[in-house]
C-alpha atoms as a PDB file:
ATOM      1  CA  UNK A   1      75.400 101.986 116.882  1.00  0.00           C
ATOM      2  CA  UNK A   2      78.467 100.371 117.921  1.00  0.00           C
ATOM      3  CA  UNK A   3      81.527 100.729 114.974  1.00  0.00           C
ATOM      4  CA  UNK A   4      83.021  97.961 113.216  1.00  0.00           C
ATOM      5  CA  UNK A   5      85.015  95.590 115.220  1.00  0.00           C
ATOM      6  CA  UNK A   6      87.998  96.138 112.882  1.00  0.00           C
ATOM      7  CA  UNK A   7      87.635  99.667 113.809  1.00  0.00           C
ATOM      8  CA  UNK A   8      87.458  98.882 117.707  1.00  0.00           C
ATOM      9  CA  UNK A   9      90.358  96.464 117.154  1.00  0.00           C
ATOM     10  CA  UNK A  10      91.700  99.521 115.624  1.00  0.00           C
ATOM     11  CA  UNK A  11      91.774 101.725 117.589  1.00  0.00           C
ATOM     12  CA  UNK A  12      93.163  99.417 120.555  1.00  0.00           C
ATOM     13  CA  UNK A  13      96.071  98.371 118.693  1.00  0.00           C
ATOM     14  CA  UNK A  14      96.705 102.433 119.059  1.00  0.00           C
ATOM     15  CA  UNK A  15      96.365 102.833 121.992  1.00  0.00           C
ATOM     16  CA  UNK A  16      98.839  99.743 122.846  1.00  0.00           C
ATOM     17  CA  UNK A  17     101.324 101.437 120.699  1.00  0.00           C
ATOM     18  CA  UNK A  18     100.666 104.733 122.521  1.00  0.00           C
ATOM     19  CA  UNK A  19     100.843 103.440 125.778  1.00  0.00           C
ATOM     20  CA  UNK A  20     104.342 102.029 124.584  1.00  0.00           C
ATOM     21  CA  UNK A  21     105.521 105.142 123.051  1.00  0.00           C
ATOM     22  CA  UNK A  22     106.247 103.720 119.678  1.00  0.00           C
ATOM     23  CA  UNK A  23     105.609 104.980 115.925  1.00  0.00           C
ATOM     24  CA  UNK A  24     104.147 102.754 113.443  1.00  0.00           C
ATOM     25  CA  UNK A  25     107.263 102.035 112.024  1.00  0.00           C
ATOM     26  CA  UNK A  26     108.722 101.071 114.970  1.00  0.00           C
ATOM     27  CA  UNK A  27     105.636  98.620 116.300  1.00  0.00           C
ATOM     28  CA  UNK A  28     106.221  97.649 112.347  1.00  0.00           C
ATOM     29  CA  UNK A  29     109.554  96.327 113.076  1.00  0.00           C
ATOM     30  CA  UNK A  30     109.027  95.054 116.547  1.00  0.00           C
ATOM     31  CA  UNK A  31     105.896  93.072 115.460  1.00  0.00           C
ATOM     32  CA  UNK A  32     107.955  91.872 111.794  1.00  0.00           C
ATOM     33  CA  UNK A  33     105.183  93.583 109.799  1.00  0.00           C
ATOM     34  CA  UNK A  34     104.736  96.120 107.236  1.00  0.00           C
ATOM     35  CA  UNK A  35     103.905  99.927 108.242  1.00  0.00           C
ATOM     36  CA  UNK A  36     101.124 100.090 105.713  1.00  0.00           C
ATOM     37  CA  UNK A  37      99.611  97.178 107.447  1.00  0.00           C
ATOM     38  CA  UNK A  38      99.597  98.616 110.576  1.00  0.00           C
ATOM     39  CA  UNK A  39      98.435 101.679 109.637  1.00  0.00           C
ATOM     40  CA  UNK A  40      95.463 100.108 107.762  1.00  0.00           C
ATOM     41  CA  UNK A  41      94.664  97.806 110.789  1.00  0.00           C
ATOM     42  CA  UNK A  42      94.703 101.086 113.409  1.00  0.00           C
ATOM     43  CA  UNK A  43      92.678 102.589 110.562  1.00  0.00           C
ATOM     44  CA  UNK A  44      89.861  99.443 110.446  1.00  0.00           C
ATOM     45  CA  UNK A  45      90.848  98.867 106.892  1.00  0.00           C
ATOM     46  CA  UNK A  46      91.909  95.161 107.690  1.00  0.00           C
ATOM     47  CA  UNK A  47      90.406  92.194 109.028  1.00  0.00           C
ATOM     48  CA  UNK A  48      93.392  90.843 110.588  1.00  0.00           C
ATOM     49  CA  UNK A  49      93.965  87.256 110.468  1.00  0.00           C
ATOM     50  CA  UNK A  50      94.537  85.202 113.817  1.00  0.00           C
ATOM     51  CA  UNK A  51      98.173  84.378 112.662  1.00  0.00           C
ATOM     52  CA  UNK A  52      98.548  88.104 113.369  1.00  0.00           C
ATOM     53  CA  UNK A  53      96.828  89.031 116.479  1.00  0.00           C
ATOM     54  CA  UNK A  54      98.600  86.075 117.704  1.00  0.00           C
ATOM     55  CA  UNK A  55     101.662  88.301 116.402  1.00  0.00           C
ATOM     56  CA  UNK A  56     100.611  91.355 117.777  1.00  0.00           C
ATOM     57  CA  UNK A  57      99.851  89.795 121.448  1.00  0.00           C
ATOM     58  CA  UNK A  58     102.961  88.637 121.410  1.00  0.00           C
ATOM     59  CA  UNK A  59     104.693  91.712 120.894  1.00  0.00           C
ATOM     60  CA  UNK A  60     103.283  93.650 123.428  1.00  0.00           C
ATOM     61  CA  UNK A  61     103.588  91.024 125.663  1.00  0.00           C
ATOM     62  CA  UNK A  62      99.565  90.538 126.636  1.00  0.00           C
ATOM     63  CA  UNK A  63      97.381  87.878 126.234  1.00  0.00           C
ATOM     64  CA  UNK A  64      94.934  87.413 122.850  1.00  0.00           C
ATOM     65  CA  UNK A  65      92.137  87.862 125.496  1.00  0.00           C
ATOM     66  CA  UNK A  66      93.560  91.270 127.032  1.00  0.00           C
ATOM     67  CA  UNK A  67      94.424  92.525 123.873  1.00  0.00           C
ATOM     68  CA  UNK A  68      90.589  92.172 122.810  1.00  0.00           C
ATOM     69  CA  UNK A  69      89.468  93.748 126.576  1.00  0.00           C
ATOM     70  CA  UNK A  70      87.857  97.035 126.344  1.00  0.00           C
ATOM     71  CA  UNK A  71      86.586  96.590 122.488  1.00  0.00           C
END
């Protein structure tokens, strides 16, 4: 069964942030968000809004559609 698609978002959001070397805290203050939110959204604890994935595109610099590829 495939998991959650907060939990595939998830885990791609964490593997962005790996690729780009950063901490939590410091996607946190790149992206203008809270830690804890982060680390619930990597965890698939959120269903992120698309205010924020709009956010979160933007700071890694990819499009809303590549940051969805590969879920």
């Amino acid at each position: 069964m495939t998991p959650d698609i907060r939990v595939r978002f998830g885990n791609r959001l964490r593997q962005l942030r790996h690729r780009q070397g950063w901490t939590q805290e410091e996607l946190a203050d790149v992206l203008g968000l809270d830690r804890s939110y982060i680390a619930e959204i990597e965890l698939g604890k959120r269903n992120v809004c698309l205010k924020n994935i709009e956010v979160i595109a933007k700071g890694f610099k990819v499009s809303m559609g590549q940051l969805f590829s590969r879920l």
